[in-house]
PDBML (XML) file of the C-alpha atoms, coordinates in Angstrom:
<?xml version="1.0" encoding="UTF-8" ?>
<PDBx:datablock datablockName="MODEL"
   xmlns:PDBx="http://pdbml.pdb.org/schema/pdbx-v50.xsd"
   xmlns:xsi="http://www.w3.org/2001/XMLSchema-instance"
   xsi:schemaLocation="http://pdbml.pdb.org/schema/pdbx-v50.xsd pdbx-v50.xsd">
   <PDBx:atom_siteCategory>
      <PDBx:atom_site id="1">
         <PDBx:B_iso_or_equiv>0.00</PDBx:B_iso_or_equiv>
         <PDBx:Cartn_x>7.437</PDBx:Cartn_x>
         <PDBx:Cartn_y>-1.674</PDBx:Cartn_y>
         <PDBx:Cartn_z>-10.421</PDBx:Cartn_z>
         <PDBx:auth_asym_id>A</PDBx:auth_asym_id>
         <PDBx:auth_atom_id>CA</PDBx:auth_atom_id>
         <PDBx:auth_comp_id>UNK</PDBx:auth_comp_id>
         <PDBx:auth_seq_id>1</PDBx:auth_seq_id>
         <PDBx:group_PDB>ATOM</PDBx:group_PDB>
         <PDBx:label_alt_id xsi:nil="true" />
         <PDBx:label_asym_id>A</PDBx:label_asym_id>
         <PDBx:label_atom_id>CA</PDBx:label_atom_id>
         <PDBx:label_comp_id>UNK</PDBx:label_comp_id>
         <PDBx:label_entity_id>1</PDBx:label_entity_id>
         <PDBx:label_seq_id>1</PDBx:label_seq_id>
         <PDBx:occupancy>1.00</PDBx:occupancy>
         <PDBx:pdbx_PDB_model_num>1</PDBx:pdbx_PDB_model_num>
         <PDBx:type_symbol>C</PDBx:type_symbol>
      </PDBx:atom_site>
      <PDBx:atom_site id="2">
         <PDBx:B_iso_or_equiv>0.00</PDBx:B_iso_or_equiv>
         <PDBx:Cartn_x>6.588</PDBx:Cartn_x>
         <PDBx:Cartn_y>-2.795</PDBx:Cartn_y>
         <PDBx:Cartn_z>-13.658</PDBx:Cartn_z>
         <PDBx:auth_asym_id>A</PDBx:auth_asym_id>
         <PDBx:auth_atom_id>CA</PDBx:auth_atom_id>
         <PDBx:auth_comp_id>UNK</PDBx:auth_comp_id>
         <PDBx:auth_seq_id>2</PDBx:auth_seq_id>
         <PDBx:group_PDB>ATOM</PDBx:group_PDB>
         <PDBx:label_alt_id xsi:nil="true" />
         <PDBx:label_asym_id>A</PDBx:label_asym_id>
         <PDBx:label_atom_id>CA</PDBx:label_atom_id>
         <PDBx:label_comp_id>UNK</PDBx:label_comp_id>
         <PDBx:label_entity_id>1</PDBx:label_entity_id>
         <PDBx:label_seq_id>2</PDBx:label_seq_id>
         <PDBx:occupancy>1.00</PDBx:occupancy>
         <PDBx:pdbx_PDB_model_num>1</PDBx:pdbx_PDB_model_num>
         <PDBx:type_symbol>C</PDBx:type_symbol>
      </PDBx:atom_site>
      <PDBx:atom_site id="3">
         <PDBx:B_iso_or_equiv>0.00</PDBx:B_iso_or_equiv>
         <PDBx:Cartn_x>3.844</PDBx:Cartn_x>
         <PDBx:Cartn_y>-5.232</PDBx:Cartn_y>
         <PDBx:Cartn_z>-12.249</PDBx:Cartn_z>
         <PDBx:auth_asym_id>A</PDBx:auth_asym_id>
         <PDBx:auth_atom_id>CA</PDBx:auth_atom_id>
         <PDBx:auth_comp_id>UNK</PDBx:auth_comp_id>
         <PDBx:auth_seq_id>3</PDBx:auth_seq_id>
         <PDBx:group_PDB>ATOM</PDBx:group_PDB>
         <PDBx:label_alt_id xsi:nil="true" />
         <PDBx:label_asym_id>A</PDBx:label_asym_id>
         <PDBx:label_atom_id>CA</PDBx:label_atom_id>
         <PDBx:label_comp_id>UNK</PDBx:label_comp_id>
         <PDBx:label_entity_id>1</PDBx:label_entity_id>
         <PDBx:label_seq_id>3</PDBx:label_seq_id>
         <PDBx:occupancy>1.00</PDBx:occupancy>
         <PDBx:pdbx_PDB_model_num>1</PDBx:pdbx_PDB_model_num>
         <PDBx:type_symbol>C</PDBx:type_symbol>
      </PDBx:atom_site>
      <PDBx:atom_site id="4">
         <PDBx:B_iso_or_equiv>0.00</PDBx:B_iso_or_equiv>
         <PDBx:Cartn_x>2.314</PDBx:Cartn_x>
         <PDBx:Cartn_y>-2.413</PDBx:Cartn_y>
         <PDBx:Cartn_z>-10.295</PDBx:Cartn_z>
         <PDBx:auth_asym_id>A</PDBx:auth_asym_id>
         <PDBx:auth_atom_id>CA</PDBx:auth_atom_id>
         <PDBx:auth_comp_id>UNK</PDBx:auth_comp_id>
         <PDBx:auth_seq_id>4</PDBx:auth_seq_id>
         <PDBx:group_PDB>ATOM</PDBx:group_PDB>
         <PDBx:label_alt_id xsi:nil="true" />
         <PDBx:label_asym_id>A</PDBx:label_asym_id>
         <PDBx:label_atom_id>CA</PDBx:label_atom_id>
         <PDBx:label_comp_id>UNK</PDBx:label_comp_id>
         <PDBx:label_entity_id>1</PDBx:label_entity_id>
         <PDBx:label_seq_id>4</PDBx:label_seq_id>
         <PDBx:occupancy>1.00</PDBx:occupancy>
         <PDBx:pdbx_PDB_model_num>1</PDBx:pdbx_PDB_model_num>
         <PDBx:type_symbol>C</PDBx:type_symbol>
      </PDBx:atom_site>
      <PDBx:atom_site id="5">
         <PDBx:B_iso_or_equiv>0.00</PDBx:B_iso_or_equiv>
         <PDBx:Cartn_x>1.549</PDBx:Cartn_x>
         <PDBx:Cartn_y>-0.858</PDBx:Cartn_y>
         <PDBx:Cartn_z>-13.428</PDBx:Cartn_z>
         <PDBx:auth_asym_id>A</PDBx:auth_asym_id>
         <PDBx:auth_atom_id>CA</PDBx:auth_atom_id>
         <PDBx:auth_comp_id>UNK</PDBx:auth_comp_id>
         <PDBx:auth_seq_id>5</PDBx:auth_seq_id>
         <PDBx:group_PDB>ATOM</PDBx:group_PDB>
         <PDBx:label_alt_id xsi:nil="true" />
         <PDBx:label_asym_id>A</PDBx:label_asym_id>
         <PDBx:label_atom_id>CA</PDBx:label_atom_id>
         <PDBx:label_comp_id>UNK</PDBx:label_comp_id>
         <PDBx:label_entity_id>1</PDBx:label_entity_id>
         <PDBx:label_seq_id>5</PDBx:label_seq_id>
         <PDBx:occupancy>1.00</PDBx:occupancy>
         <PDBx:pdbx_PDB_model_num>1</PDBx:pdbx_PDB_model_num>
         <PDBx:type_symbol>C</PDBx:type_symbol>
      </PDBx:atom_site>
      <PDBx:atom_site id="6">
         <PDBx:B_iso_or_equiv>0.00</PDBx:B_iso_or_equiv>
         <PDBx:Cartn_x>0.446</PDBx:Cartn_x>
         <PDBx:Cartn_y>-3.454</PDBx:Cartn_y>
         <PDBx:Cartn_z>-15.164</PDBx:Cartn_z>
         <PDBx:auth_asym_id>A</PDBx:auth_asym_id>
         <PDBx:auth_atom_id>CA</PDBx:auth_atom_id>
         <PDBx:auth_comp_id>UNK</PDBx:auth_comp_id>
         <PDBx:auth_seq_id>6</PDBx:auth_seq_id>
         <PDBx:group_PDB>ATOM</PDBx:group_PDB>
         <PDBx:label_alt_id xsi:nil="true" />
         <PDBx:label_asym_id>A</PDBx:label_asym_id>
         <PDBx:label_atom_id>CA</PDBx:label_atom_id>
         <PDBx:label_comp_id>UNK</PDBx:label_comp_id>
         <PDBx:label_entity_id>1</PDBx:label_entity_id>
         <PDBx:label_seq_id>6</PDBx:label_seq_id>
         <PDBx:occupancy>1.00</PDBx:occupancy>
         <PDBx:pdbx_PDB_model_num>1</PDBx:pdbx_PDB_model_num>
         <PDBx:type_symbol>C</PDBx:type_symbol>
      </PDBx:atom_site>
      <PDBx:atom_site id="7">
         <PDBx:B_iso_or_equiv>0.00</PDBx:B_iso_or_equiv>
         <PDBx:Cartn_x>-2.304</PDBx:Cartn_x>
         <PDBx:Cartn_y>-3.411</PDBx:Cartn_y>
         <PDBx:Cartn_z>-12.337</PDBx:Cartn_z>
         <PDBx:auth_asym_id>A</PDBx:auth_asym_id>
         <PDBx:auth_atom_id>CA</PDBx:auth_atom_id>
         <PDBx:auth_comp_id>UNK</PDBx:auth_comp_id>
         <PDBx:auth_seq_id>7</PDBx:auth_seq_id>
         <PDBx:group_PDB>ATOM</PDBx:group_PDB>
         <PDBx:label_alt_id xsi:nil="true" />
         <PDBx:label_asym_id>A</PDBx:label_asym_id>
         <PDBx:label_atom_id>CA</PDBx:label_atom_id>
         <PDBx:label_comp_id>UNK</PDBx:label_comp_id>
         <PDBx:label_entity_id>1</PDBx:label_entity_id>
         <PDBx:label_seq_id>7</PDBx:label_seq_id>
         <PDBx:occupancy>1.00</PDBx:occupancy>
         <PDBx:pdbx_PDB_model_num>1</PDBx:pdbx_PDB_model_num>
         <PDBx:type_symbol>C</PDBx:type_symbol>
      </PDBx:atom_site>
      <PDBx:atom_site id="8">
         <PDBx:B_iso_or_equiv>0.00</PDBx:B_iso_or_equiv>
         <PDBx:Cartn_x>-2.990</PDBx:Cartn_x>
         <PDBx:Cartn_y>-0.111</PDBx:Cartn_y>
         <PDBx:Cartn_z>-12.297</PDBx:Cartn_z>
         <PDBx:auth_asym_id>A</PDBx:auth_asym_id>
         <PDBx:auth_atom_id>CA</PDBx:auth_atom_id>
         <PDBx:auth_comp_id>UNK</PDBx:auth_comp_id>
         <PDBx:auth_seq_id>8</PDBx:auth_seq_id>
         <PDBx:group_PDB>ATOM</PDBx:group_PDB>
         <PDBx:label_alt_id xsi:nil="true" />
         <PDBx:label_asym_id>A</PDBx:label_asym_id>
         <PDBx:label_atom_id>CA</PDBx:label_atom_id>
         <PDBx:label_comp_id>UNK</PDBx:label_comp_id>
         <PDBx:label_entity_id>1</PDBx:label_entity_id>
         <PDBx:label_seq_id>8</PDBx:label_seq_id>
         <PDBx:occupancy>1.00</PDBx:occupancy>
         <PDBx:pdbx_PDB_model_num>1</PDBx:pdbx_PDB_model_num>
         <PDBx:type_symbol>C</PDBx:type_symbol>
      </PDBx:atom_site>
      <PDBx:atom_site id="9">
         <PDBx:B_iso_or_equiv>0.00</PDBx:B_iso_or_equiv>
         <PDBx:Cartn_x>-3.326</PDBx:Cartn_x>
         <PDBx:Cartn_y>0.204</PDBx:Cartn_y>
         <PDBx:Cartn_z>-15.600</PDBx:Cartn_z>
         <PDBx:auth_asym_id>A</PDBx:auth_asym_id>
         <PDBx:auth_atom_id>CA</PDBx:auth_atom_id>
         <PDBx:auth_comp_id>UNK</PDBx:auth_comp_id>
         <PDBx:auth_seq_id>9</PDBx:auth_seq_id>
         <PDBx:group_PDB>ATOM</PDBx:group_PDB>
         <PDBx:label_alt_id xsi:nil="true" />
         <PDBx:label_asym_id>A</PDBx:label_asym_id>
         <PDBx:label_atom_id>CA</PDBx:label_atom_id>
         <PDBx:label_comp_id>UNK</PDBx:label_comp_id>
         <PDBx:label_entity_id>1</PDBx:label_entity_id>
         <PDBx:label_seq_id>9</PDBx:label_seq_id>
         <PDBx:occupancy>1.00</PDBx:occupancy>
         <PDBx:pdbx_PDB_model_num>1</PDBx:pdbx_PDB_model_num>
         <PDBx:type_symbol>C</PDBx:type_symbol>
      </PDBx:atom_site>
      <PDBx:atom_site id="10">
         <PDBx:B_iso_or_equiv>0.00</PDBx:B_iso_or_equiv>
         <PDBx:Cartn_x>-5.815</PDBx:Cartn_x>
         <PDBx:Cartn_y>-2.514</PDBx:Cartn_y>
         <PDBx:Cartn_z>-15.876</PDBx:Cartn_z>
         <PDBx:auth_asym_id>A</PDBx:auth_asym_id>
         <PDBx:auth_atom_id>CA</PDBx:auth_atom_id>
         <PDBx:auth_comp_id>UNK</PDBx:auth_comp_id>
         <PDBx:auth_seq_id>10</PDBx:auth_seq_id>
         <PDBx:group_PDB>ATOM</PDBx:group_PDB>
         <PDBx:label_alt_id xsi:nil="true" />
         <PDBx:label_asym_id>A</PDBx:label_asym_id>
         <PDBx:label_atom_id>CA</PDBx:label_atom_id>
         <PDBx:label_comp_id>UNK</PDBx:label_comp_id>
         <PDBx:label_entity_id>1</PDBx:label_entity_id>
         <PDBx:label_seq_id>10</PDBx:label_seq_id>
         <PDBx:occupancy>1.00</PDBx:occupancy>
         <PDBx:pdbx_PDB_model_num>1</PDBx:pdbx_PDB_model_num>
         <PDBx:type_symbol>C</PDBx:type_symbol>
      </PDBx:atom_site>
      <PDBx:atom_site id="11">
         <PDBx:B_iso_or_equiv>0.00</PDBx:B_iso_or_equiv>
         <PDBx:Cartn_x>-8.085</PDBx:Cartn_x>
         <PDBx:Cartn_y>-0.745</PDBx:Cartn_y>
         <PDBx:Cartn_z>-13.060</PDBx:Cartn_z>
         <PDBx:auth_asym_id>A</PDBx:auth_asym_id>
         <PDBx:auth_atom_id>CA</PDBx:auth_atom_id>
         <PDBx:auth_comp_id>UNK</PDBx:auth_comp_id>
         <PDBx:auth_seq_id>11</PDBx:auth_seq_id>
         <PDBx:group_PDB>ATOM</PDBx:group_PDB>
         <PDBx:label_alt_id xsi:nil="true" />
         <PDBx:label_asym_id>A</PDBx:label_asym_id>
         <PDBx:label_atom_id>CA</PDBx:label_atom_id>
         <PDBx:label_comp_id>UNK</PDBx:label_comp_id>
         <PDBx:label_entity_id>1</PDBx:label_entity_id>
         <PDBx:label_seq_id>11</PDBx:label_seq_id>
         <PDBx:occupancy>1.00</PDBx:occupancy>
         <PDBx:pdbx_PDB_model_num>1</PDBx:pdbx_PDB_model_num>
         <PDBx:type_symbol>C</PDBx:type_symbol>
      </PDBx:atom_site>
      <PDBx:atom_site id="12">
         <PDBx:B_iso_or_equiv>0.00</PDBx:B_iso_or_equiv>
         <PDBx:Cartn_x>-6.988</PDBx:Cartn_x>
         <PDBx:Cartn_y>-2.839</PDBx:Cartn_y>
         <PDBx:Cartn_z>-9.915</PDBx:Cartn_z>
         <PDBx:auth_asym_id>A</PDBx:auth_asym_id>
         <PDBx:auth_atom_id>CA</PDBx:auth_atom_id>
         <PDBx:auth_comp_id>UNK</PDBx:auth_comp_id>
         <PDBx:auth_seq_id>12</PDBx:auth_seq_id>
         <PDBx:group_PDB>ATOM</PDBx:group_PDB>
         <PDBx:label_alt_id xsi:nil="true" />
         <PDBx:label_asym_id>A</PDBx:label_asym_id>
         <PDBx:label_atom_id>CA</PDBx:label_atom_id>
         <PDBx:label_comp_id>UNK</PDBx:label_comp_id>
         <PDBx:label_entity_id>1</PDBx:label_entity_id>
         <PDBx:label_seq_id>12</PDBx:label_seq_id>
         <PDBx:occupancy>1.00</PDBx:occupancy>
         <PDBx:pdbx_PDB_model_num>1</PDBx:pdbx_PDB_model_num>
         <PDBx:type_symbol>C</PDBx:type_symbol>
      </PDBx:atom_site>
      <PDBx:atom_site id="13">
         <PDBx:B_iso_or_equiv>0.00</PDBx:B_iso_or_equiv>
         <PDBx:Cartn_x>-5.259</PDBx:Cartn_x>
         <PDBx:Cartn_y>0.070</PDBx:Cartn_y>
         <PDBx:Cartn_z>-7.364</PDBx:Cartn_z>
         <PDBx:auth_asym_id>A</PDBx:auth_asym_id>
         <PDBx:auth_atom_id>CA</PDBx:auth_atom_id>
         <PDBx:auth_comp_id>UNK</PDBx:auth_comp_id>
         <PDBx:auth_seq_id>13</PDBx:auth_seq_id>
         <PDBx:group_PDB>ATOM</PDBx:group_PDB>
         <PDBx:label_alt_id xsi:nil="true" />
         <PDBx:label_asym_id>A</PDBx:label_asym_id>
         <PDBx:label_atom_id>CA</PDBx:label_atom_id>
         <PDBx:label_comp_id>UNK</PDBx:label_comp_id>
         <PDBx:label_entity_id>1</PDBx:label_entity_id>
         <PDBx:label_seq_id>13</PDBx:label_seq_id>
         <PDBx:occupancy>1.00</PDBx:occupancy>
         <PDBx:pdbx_PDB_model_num>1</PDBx:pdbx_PDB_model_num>
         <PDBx:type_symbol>C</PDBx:type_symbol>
      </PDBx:atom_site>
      <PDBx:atom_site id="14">
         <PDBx:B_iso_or_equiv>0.00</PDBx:B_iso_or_equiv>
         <PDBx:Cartn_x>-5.127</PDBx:Cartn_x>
         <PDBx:Cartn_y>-2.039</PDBx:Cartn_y>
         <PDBx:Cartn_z>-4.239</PDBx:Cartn_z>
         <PDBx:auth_asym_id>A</PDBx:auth_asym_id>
         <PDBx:auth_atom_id>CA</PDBx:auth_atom_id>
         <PDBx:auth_comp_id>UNK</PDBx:auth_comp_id>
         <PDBx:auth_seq_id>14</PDBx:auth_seq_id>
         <PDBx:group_PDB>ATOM</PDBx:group_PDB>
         <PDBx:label_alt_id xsi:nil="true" />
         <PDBx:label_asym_id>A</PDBx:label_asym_id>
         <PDBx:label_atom_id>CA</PDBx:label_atom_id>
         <PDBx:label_comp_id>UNK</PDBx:label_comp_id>
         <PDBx:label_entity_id>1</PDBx:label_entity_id>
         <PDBx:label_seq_id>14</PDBx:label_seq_id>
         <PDBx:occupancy>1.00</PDBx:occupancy>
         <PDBx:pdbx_PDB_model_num>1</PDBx:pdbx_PDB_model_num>
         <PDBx:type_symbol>C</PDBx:type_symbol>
      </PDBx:atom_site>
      <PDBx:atom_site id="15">
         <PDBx:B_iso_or_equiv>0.00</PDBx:B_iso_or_equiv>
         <PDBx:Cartn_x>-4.980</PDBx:Cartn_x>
         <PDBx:Cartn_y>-5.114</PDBx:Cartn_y>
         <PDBx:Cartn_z>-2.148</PDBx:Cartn_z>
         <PDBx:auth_asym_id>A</PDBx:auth_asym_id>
         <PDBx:auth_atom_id>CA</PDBx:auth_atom_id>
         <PDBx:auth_comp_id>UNK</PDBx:auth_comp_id>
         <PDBx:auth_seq_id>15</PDBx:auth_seq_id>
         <PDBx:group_PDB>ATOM</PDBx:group_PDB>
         <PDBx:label_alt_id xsi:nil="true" />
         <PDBx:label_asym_id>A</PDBx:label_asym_id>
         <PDBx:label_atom_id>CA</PDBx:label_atom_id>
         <PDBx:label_comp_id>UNK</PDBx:label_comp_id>
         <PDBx:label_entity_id>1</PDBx:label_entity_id>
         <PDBx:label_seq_id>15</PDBx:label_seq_id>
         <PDBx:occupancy>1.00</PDBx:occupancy>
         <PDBx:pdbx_PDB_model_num>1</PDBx:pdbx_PDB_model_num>
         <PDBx:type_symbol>C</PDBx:type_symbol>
      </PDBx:atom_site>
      <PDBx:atom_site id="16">
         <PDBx:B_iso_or_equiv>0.00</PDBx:B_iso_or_equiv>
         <PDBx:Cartn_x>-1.956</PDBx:Cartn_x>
         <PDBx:Cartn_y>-5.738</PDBx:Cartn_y>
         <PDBx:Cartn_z>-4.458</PDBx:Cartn_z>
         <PDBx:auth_asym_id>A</PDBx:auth_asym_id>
         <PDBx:auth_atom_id>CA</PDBx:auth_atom_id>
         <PDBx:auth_comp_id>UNK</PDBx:auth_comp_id>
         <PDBx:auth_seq_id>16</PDBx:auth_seq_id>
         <PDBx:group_PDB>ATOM</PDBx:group_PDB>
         <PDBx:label_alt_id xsi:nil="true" />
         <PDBx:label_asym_id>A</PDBx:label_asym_id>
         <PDBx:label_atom_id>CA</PDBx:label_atom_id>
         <PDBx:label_comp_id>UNK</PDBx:label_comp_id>
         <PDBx:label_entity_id>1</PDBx:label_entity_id>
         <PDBx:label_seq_id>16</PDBx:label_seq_id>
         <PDBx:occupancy>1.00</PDBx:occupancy>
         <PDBx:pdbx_PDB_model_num>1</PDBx:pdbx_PDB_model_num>
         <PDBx:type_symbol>C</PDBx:type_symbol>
      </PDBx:atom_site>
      <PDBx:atom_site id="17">
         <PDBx:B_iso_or_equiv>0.00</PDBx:B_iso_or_equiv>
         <PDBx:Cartn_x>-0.531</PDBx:Cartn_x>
         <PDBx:Cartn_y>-8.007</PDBx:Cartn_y>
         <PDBx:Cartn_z>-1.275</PDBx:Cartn_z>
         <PDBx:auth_asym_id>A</PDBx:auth_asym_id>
         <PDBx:auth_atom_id>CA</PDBx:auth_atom_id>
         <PDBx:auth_comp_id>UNK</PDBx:auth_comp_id>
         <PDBx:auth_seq_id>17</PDBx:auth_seq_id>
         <PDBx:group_PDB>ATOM</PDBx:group_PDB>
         <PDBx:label_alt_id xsi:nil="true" />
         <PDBx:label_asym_id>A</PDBx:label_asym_id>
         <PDBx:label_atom_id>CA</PDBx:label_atom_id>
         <PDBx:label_comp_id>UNK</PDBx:label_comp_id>
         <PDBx:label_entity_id>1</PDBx:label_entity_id>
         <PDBx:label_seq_id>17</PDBx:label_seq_id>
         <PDBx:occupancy>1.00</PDBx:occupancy>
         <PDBx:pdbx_PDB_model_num>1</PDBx:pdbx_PDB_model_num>
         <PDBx:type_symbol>C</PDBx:type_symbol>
      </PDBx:atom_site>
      <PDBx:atom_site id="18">
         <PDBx:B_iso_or_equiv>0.00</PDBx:B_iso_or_equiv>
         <PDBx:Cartn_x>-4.081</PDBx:Cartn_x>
         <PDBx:Cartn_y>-9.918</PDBx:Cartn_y>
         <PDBx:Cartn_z>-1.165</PDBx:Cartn_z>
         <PDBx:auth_asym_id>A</PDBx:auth_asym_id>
         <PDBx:auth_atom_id>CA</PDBx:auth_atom_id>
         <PDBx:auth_comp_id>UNK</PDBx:auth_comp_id>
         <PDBx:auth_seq_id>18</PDBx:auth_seq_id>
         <PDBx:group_PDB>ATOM</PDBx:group_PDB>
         <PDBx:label_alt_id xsi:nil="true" />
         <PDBx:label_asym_id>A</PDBx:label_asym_id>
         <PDBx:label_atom_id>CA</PDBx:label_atom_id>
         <PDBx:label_comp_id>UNK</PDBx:label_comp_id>
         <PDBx:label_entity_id>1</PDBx:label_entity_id>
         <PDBx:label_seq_id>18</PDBx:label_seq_id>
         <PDBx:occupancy>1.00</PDBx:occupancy>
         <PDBx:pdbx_PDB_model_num>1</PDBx:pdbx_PDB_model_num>
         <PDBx:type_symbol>C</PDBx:type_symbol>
      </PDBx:atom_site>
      <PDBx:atom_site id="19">
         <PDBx:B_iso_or_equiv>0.00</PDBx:B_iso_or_equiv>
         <PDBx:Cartn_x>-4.456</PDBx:Cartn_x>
         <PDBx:Cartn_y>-13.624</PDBx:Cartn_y>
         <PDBx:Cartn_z>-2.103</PDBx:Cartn_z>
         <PDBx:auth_asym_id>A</PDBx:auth_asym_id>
         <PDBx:auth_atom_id>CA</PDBx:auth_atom_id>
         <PDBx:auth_comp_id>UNK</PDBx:auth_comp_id>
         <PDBx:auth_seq_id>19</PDBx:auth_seq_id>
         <PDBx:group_PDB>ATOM</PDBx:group_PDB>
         <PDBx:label_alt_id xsi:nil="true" />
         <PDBx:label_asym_id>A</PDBx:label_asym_id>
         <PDBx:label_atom_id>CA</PDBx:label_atom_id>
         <PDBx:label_comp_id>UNK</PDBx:label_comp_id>
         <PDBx:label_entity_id>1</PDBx:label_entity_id>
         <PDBx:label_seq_id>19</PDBx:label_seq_id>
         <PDBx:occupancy>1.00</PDBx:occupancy>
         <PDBx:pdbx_PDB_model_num>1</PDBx:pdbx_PDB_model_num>
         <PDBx:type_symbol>C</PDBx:type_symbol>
      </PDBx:atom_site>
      <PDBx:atom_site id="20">
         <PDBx:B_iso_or_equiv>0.00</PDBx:B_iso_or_equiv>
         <PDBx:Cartn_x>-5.227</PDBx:Cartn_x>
         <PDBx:Cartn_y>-13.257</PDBx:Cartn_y>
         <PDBx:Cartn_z>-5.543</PDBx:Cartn_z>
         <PDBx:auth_asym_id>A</PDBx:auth_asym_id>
         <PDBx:auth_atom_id>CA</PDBx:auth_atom_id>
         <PDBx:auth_comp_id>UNK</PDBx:auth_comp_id>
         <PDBx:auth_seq_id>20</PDBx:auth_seq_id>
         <PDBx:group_PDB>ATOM</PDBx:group_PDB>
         <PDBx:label_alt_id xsi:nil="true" />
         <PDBx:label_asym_id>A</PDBx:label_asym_id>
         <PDBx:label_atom_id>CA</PDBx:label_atom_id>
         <PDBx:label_comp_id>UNK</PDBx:label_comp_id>
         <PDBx:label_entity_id>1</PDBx:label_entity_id>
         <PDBx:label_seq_id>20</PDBx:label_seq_id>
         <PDBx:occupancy>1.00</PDBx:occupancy>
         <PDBx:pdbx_PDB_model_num>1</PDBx:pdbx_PDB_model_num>
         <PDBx:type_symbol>C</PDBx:type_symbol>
      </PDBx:atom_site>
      <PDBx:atom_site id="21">
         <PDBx:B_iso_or_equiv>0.00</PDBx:B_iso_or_equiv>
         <PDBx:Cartn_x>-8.383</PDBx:Cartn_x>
         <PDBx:Cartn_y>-15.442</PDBx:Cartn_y>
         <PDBx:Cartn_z>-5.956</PDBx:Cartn_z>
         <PDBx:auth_asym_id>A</PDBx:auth_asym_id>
         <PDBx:auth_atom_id>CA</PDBx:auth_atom_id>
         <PDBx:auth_comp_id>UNK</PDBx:auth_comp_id>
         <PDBx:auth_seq_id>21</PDBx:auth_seq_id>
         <PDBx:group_PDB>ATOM</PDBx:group_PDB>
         <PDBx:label_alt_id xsi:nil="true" />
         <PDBx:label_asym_id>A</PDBx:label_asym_id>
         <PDBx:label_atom_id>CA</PDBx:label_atom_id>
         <PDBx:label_comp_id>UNK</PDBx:label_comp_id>
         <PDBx:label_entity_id>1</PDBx:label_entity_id>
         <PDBx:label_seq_id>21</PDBx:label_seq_id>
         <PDBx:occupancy>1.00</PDBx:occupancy>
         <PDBx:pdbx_PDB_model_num>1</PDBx:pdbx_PDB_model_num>
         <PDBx:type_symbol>C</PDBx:type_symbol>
      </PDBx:atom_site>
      <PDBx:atom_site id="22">
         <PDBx:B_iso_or_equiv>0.00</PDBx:B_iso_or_equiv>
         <PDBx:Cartn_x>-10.168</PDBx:Cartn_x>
         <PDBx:Cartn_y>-13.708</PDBx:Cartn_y>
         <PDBx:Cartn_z>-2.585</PDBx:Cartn_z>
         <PDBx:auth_asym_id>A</PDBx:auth_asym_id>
         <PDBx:auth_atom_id>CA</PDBx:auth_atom_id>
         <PDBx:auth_comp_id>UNK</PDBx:auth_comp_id>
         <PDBx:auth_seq_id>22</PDBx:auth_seq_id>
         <PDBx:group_PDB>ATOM</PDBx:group_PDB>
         <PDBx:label_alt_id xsi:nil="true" />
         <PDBx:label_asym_id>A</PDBx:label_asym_id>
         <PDBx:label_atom_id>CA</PDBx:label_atom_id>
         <PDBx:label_comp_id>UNK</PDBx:label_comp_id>
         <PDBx:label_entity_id>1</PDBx:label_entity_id>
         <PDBx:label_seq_id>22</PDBx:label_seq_id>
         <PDBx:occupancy>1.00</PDBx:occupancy>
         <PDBx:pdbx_PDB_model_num>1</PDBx:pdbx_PDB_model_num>
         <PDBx:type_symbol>C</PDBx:type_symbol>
      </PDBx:atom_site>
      <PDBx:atom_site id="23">
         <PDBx:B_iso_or_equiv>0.00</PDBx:B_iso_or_equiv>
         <PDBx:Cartn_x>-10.667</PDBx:Cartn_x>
         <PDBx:Cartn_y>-11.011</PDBx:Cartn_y>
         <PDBx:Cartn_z>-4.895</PDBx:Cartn_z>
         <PDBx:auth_asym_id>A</PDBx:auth_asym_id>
         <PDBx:auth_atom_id>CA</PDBx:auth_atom_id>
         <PDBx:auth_comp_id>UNK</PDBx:auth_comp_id>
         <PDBx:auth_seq_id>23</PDBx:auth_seq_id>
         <PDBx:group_PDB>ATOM</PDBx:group_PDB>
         <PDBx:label_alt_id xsi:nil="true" />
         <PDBx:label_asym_id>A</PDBx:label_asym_id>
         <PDBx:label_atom_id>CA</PDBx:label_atom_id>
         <PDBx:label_comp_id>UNK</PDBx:label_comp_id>
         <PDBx:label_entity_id>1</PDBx:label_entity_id>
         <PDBx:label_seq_id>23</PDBx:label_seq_id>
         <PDBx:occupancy>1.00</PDBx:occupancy>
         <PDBx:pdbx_PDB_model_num>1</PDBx:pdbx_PDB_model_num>
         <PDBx:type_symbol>C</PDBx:type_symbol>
      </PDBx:atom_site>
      <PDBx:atom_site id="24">
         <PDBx:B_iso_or_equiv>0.00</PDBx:B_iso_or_equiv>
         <PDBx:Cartn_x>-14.138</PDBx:Cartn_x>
         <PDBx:Cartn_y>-10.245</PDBx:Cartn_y>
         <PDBx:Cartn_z>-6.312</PDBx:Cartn_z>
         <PDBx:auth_asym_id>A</PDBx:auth_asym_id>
         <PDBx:auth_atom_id>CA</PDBx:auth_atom_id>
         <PDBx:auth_comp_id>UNK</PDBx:auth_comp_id>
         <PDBx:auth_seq_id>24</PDBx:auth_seq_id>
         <PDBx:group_PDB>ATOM</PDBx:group_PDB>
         <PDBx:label_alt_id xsi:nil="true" />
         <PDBx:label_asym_id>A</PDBx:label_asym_id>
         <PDBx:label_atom_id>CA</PDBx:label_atom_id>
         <PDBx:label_comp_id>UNK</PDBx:label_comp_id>
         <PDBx:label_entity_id>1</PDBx:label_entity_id>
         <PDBx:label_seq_id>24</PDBx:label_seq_id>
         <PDBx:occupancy>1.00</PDBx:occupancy>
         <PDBx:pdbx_PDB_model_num>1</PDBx:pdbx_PDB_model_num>
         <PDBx:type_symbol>C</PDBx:type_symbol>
      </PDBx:atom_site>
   </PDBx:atom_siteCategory>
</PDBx:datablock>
């Protein structure tokens, strides 16, 4: 949960299951 945030917080709202370095 506290991840999540974390992410949203830093402007990254999806694709939280995604590979992490496929990402732009």
């Amino acid at each position: 949960e506290f991840s999540r945030e974390c992410l949203e917080f830093v402007g990254v709202r999806e694709g939280f299951d995604r590979e992490a370095t496929t990402l732009a």
